[in-house]
C-alpha atoms as a PDB file:
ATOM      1  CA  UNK A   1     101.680  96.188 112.518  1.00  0.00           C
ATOM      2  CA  UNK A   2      98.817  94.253 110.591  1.00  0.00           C
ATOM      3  CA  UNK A   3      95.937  96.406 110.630  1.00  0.00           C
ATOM      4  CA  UNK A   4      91.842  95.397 110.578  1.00  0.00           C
ATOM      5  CA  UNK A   5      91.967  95.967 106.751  1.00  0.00           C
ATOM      6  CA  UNK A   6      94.903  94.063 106.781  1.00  0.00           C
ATOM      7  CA  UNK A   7      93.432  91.180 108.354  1.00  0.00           C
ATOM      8  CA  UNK A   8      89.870  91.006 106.364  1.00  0.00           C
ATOM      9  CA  UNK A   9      92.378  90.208 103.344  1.00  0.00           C
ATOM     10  CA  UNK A  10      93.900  87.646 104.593  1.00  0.00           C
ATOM     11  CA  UNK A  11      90.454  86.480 105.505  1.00  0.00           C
ATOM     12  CA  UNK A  12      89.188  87.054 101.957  1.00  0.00           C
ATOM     13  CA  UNK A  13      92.439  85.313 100.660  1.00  0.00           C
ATOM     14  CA  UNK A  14      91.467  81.915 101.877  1.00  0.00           C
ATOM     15  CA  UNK A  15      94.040  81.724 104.402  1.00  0.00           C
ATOM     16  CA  UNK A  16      91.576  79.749 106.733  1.00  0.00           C
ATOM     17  CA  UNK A  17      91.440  79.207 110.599  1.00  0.00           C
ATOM     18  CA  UNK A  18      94.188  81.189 111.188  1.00  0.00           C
ATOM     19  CA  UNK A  19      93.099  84.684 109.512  1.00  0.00           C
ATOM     20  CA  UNK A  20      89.989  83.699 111.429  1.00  0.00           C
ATOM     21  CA  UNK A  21      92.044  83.640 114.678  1.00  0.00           C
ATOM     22  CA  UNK A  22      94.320  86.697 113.808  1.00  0.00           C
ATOM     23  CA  UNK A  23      91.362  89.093 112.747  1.00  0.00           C
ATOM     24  CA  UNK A  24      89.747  88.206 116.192  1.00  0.00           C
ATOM     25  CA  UNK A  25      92.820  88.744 117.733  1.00  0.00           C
ATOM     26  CA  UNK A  26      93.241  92.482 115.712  1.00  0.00           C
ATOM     27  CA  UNK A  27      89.655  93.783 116.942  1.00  0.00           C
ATOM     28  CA  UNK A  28      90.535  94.937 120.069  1.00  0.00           C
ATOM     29  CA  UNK A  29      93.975  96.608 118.845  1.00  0.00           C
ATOM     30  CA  UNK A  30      91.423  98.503 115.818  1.00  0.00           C
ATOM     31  CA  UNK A  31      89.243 100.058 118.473  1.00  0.00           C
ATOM     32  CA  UNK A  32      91.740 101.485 120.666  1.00  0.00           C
ATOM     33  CA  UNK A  33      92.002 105.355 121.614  1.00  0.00           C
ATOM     34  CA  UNK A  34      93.084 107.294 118.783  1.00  0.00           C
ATOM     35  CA  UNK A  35      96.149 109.660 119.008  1.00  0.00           C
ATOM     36  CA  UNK A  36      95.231 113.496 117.437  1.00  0.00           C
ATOM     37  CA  UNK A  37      98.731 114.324 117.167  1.00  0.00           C
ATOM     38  CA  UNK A  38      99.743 112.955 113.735  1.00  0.00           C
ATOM     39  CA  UNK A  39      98.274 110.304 111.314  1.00  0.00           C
ATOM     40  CA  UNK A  40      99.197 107.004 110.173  1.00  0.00           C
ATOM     41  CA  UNK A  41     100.069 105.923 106.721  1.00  0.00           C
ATOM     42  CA  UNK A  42     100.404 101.843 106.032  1.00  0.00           C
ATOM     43  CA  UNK A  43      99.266  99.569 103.601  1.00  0.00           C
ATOM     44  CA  UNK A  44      99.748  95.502 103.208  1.00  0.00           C
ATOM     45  CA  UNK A  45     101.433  93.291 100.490  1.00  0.00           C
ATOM     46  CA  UNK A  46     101.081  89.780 100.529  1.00  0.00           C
ATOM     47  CA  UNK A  47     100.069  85.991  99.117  1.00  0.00           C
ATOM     48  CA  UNK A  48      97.933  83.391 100.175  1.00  0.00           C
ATOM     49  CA  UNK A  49     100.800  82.185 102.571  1.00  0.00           C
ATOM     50  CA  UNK A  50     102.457  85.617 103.788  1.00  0.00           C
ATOM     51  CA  UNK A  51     101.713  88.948 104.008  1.00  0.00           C
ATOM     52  CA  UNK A  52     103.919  92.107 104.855  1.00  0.00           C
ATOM     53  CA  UNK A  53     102.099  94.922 106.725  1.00  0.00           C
ATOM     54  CA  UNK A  54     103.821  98.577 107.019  1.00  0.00           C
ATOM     55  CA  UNK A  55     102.257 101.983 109.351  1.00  0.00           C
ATOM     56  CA  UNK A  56     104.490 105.030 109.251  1.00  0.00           C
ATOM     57  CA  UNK A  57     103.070 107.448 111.861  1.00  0.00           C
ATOM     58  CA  UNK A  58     104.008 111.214 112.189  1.00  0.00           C
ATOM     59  CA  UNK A  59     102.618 114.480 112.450  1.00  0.00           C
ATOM     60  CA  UNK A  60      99.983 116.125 109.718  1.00  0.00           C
ATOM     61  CA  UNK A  61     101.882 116.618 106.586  1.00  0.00           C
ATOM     62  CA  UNK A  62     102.694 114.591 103.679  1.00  0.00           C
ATOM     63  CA  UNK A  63     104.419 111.453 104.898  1.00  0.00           C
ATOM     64  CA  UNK A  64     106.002 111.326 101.395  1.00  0.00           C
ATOM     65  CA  UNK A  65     108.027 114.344 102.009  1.00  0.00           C
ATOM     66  CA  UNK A  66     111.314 114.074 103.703  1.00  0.00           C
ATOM     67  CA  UNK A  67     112.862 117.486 105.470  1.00  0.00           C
ATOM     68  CA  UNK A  68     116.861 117.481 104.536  1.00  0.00           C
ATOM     69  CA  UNK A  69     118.398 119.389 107.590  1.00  0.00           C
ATOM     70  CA  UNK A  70     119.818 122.644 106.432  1.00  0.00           C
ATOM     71  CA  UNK A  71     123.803 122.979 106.510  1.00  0.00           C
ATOM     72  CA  UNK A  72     126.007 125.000 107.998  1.00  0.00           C
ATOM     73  CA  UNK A  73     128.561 127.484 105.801  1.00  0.00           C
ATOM     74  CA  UNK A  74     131.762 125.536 107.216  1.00  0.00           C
ATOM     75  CA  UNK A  75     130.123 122.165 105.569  1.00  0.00           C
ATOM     76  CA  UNK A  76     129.057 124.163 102.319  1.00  0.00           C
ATOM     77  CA  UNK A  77     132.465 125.276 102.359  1.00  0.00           C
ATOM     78  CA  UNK A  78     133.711 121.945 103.048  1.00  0.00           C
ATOM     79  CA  UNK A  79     131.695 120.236 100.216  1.00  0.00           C
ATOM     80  CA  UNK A  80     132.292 123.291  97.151  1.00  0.00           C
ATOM     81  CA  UNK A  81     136.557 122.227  98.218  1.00  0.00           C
ATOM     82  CA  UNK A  82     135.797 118.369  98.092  1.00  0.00           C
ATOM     83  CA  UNK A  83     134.071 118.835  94.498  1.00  0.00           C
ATOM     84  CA  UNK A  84     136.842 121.423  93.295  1.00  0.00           C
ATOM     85  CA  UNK A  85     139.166 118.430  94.349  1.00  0.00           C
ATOM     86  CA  UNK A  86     137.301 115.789  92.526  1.00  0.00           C
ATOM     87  CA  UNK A  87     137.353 117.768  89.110  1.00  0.00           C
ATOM     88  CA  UNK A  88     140.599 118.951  88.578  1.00  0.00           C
ATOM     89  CA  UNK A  89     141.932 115.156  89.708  1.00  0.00           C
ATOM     90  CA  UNK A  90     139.420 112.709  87.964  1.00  0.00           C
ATOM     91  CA  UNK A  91     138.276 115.651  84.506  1.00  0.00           C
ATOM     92  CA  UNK A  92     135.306 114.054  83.824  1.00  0.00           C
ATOM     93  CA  UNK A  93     133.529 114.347  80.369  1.00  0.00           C
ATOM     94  CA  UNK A  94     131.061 112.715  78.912  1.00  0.00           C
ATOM     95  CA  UNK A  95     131.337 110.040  75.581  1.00  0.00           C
ATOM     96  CA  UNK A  96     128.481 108.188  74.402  1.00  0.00           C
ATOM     97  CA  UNK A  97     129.071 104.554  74.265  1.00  0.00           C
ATOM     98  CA  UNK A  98     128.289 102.621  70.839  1.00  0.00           C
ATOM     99  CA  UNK A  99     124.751 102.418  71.589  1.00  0.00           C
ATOM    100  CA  UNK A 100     124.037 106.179  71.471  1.00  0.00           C
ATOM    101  CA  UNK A 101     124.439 106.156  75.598  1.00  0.00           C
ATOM    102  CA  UNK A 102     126.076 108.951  77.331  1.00  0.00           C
ATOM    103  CA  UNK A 103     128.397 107.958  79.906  1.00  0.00           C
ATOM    104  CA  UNK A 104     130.758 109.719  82.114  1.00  0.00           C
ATOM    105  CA  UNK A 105     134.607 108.915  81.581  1.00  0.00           C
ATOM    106  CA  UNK A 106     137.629 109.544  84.552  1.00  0.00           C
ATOM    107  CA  UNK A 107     140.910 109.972  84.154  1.00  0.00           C
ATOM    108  CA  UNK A 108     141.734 108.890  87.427  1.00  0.00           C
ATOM    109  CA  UNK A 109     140.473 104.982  88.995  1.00  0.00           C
ATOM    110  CA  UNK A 110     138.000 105.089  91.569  1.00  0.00           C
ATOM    111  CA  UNK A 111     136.474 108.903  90.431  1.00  0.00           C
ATOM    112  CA  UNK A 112     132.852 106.916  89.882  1.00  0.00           C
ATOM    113  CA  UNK A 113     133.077 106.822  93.702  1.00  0.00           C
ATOM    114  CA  UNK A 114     133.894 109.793  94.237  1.00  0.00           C
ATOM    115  CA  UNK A 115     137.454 109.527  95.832  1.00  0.00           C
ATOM    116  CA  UNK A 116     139.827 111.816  95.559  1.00  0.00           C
ATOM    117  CA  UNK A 117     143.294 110.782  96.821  1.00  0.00           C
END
């Protein structure tokens, strides 16, 4: 969604006639009712021949923050038996490589993926 803002910078860019056109076009869509049940977050990237525009919209919080639904003891359960799995199969440890890097070694292909077969 290209906002107002968005609009005035193409405008400001040089883009010519067509910003002209597109801002007129945008006016109406700025002054439109305003929803009080959450915010919008957006911002615009672009040249002098494209532009990207982005609004997120949700409710009053920090729209940075993502909620990770809570699990249930049978997937908790699940997940410690997967991991116990994956470490007595693939024994990881950890080397450093000849530049001082440490890096995590399998015994077993694949265990960078997590498989366990």
């Amino acid at each position: 969604m290209l906002t107002l803002r968005c609009a005035r910078t193409i405008l400001l860019s040089g883009a010519g006639l067509g910003a002209v056109l597109l801002s007129v076009l945008l006016v109406p869509a700025a002054s439109t009712a305003v929803r009080a049940d959450g915010m919008a977050v957006g911002g615009c990237v672009g040249t002098h021949y494209s532009i990207t525009c982005v609004t997120r919209w949700g409710g009053f919080s920090d729209p940075y923050i993502r909620l990770v639904p809570q699990r249930t003891e049978a997937e908790k359960a699940r997940s410690a038996e997967h991991d116990r799995k994956w470490q007595s199969h693939c024994k990881p440890v950890v080397v450093q490589d000849p530049y001082g890097v440490p890096r995590y070694e399998y015994a077993a292909p694949r265990c960078e993926f997590g498989v366990v077969e």
